[in-house]
C-alpha atoms as a PDB file:
ATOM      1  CA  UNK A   1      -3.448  14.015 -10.207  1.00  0.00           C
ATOM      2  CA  UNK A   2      -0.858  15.864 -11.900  1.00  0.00           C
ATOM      3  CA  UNK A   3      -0.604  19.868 -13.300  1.00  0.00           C
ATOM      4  CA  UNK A   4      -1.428  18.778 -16.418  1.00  0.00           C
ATOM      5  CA  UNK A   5      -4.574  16.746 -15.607  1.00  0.00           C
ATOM      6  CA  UNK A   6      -5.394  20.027 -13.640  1.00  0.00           C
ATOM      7  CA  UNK A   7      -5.239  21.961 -16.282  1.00  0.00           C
ATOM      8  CA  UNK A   8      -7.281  19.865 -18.769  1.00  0.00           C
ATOM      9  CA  UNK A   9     -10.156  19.529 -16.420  1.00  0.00           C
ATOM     10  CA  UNK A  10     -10.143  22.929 -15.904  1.00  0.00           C
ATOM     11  CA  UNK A  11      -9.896  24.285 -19.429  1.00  0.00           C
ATOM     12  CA  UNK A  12     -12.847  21.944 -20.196  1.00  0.00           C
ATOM     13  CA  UNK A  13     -14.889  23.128 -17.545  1.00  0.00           C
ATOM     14  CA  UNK A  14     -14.421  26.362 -18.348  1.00  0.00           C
ATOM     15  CA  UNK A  15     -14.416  26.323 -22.111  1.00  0.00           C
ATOM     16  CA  UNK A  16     -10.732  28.221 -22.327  1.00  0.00           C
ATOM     17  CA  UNK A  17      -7.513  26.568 -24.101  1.00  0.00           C
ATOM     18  CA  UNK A  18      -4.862  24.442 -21.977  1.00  0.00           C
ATOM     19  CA  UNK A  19      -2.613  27.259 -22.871  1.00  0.00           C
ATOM     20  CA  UNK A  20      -4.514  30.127 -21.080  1.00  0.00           C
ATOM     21  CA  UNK A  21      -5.625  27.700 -18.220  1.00  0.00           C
ATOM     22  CA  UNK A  22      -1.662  26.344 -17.628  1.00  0.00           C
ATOM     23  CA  UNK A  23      -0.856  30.095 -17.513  1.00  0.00           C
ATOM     24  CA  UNK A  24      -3.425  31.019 -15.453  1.00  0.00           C
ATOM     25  CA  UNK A  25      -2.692  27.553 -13.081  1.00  0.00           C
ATOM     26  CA  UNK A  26       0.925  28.501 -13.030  1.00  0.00           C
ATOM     27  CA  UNK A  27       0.379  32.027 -11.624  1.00  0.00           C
ATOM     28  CA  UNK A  28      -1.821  30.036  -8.952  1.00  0.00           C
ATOM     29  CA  UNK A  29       0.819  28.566  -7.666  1.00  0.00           C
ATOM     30  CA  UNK A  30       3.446  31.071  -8.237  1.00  0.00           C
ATOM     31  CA  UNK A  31       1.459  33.288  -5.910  1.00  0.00           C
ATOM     32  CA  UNK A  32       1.104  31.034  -3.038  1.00  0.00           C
ATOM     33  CA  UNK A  33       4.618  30.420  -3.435  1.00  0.00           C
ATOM     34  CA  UNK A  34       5.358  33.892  -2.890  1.00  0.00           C
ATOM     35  CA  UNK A  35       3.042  34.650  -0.310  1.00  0.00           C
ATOM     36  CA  UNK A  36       4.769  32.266   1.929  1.00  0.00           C
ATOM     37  CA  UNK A  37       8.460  33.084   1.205  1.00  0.00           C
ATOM     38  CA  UNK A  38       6.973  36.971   1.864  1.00  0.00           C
ATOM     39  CA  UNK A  39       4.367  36.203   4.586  1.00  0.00           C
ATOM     40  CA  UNK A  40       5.237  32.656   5.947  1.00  0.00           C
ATOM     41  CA  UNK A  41       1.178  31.999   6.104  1.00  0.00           C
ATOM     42  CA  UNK A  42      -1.328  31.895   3.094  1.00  0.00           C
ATOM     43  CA  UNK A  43      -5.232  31.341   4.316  1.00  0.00           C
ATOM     44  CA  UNK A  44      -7.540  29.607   1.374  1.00  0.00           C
ATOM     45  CA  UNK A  45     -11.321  29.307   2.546  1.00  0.00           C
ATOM     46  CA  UNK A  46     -12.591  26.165   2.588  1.00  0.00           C
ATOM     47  CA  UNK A  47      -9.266  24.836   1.380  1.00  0.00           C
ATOM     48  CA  UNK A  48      -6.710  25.683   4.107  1.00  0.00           C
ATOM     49  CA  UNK A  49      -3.716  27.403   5.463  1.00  0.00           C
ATOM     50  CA  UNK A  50      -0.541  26.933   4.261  1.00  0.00           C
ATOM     51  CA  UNK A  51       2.373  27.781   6.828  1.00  0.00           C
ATOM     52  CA  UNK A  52       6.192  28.461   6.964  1.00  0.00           C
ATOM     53  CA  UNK A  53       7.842  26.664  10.020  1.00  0.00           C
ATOM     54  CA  UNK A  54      11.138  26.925  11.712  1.00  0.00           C
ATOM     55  CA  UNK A  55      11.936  23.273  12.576  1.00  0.00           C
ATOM     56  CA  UNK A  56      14.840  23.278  15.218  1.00  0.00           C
ATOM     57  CA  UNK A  57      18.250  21.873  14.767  1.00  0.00           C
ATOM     58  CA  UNK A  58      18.660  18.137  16.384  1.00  0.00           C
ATOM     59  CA  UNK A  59      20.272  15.154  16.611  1.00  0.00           C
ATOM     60  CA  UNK A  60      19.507  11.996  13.775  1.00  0.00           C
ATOM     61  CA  UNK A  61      20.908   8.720  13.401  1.00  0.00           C
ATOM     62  CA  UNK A  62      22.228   7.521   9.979  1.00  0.00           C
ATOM     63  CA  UNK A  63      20.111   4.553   9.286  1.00  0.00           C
ATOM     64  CA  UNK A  64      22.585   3.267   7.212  1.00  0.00           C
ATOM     65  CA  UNK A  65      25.694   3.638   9.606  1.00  0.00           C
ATOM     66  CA  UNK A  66      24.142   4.276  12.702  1.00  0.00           C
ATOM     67  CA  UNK A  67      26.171   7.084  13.333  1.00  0.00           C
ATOM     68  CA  UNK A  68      24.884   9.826  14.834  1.00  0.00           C
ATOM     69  CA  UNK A  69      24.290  13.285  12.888  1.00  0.00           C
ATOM     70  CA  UNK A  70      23.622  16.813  13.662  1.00  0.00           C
ATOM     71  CA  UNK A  71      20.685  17.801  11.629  1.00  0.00           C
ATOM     72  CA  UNK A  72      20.404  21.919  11.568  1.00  0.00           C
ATOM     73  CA  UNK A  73      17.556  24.019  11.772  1.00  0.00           C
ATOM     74  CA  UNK A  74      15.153  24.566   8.638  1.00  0.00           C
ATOM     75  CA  UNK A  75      12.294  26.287   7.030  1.00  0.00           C
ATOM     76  CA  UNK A  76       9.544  23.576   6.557  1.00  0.00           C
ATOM     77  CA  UNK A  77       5.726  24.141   4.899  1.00  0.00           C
ATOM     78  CA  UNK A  78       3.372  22.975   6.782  1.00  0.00           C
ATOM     79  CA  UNK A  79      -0.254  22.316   5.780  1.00  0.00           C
ATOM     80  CA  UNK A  80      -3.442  22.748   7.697  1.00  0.00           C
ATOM     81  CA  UNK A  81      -6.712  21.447   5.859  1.00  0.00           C
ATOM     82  CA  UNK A  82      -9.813  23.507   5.969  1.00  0.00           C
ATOM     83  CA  UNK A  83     -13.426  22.533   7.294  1.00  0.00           C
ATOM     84  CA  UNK A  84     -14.786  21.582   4.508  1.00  0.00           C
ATOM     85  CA  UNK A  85     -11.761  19.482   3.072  1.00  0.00           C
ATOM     86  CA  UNK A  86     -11.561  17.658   6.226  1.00  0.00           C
ATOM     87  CA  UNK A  87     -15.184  16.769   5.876  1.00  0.00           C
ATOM     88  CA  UNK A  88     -15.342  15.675   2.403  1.00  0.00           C
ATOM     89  CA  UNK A  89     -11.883  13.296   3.359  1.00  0.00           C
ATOM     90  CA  UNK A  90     -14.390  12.308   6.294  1.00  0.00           C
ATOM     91  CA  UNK A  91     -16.998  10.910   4.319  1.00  0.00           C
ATOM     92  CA  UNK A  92     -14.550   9.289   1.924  1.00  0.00           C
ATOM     93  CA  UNK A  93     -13.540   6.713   4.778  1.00  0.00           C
ATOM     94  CA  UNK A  94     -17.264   6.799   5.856  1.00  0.00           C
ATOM     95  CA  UNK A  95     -17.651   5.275   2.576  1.00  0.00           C
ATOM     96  CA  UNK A  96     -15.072   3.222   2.186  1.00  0.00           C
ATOM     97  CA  UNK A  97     -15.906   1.384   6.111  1.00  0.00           C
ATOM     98  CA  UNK A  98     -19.571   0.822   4.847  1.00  0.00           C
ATOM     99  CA  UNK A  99     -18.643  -0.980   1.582  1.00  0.00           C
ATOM    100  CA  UNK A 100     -16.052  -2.900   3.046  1.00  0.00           C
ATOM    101  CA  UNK A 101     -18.892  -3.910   5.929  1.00  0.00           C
ATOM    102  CA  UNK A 102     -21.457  -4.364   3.312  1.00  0.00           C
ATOM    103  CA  UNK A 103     -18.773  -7.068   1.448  1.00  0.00           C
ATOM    104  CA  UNK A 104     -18.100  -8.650   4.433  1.00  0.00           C
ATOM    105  CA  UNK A 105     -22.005  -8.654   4.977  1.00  0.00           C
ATOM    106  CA  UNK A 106     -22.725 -10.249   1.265  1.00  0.00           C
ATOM    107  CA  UNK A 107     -19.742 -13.024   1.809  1.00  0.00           C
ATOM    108  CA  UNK A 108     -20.709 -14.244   5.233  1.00  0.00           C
ATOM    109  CA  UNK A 109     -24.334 -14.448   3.398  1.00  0.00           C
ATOM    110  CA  UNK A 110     -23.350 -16.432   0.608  1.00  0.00           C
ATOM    111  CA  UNK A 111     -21.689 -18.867   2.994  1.00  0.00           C
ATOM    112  CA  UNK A 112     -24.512 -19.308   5.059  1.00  0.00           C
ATOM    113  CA  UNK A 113     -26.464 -20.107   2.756  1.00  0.00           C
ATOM    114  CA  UNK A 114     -24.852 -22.899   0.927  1.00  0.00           C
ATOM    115  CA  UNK A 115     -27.080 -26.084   0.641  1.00  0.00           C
ATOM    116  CA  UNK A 116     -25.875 -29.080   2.424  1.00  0.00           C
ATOM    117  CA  UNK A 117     -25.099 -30.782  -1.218  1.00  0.00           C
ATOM    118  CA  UNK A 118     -22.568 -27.576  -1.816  1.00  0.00           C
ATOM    119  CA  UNK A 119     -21.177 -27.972   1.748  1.00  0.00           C
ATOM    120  CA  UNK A 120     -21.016 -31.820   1.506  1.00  0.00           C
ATOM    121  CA  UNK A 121     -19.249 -31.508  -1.990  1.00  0.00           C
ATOM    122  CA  UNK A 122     -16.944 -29.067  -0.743  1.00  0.00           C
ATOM    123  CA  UNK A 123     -15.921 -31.451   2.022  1.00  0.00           C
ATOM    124  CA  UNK A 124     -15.507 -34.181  -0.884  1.00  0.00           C
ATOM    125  CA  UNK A 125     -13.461 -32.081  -2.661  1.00  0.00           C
ATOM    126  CA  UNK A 126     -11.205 -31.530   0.296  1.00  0.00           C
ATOM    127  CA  UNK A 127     -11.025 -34.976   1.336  1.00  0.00           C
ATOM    128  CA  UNK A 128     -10.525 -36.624  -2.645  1.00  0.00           C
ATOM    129  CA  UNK A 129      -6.800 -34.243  -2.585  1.00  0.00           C
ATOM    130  CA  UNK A 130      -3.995 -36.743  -1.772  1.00  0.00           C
ATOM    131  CA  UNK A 131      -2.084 -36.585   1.098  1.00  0.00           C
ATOM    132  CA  UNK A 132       1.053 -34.484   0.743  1.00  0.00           C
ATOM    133  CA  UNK A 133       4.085 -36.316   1.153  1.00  0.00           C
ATOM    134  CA  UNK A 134       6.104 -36.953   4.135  1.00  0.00           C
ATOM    135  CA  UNK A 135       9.148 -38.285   2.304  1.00  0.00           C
ATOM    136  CA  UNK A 136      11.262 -37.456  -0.699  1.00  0.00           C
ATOM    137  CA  UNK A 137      10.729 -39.072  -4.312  1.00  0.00           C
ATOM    138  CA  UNK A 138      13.084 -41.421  -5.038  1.00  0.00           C
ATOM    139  CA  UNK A 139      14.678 -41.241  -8.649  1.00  0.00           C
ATOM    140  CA  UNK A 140      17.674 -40.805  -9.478  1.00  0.00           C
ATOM    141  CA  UNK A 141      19.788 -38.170  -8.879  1.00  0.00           C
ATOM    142  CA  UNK A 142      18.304 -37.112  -5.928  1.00  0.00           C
ATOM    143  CA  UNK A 143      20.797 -37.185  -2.581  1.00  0.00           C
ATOM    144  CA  UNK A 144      18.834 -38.613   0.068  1.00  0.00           C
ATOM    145  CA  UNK A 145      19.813 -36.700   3.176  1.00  0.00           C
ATOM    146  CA  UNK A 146      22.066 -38.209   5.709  1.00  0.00           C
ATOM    147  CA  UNK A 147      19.131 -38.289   8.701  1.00  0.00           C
ATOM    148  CA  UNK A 148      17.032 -40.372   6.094  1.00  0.00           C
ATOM    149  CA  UNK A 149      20.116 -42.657   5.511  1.00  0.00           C
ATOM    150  CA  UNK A 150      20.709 -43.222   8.940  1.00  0.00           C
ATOM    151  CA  UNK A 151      16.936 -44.367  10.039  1.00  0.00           C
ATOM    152  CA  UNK A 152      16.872 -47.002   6.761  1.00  0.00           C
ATOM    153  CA  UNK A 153      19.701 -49.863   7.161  1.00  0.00           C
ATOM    154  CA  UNK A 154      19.264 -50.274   3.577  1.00  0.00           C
ATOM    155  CA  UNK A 155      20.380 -47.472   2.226  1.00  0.00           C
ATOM    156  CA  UNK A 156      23.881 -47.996   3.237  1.00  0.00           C
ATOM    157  CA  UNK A 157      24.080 -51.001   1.046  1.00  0.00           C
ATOM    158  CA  UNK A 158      23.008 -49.113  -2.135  1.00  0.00           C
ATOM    159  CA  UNK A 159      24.460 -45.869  -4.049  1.00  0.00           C
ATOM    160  CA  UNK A 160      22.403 -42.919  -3.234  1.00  0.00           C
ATOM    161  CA  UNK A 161      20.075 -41.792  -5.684  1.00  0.00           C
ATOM    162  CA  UNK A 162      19.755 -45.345  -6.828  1.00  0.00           C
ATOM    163  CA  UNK A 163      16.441 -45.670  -5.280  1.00  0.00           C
ATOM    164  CA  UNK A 164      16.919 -48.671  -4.251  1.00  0.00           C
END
């Protein structure tokens, strides 16, 4: 979901224009921003905390090169999810595992209970698919490799590709 898709669901909800609601959006985010460049730690209930970390200086490897770098220390945001959040994500994959096990349910159902006919004709179909070849088509223009030269005597008496 992006800003804008923010802002529209908002300014519906709330029966304001996308104008006011961008504005009002934008100083949102404008104030968590500055909370944590003043603060380093912003708290939202039920949403969660929003932290400024010092992450040390160490040593990388260029994946590229493989040379090893000195990477120096930095300011990093971290982000720690709320209760509720983490709940609500919870139940998502709750969800999620019981569909997919009530799919795999429903399709080992419907193949157990196939008649004999369907399972039979399956089978038929199966077995009424020709073989796959073992050896090349001969026509011409096609270069028979050496190996299959070498194991038929007669194809040293004929031009390859001749089929012959």
């Amino acid at each position: 979901m992006t800003k804008k898709e923010i802002v529209r669901t908002i300014s519906e909800e709330i029966g304001l224009t996308q104008l006011k609601t961008k504005e009002i959006v934008q100083k949102t985010f404008d104030a968590i921003v500055e909370t944590l460049v003043e603060d380093r730690r912003i708290e939202l209930r039920n949403f969660g905390v929003f932290e400024v970390k010092k992450r040390a200086a160490r040593k990388a490897r260029n994946p590229r090169t493989g040379e090893k770098v000195e990477v120096a220390e930095k300011f990093v945001v971290t982000f720690k999810p709320g209760k509720e959040m983490e709940e609500r994500v919870r139940e998502l994959e709750r969800r999620a595992a019981e569909e997919a096990a009530a799919l795999r349910a429903q399709q080992a159902a419907a193949s157990n209970n196939l008649s004999s006919n369907e399972q039979a004709s399956y089978v038929d179909a199966d077995a009424a698919q020709p073989a796959p070849r073992t050896t090349p088509p001969d026509y011409p223009g096609y270069d028979r490799p050496a190996s299959d030269a070498a194991m038929n005597d007669s194809a040293s008496e004929h031009p390859p590709g001749t089929g012959l």
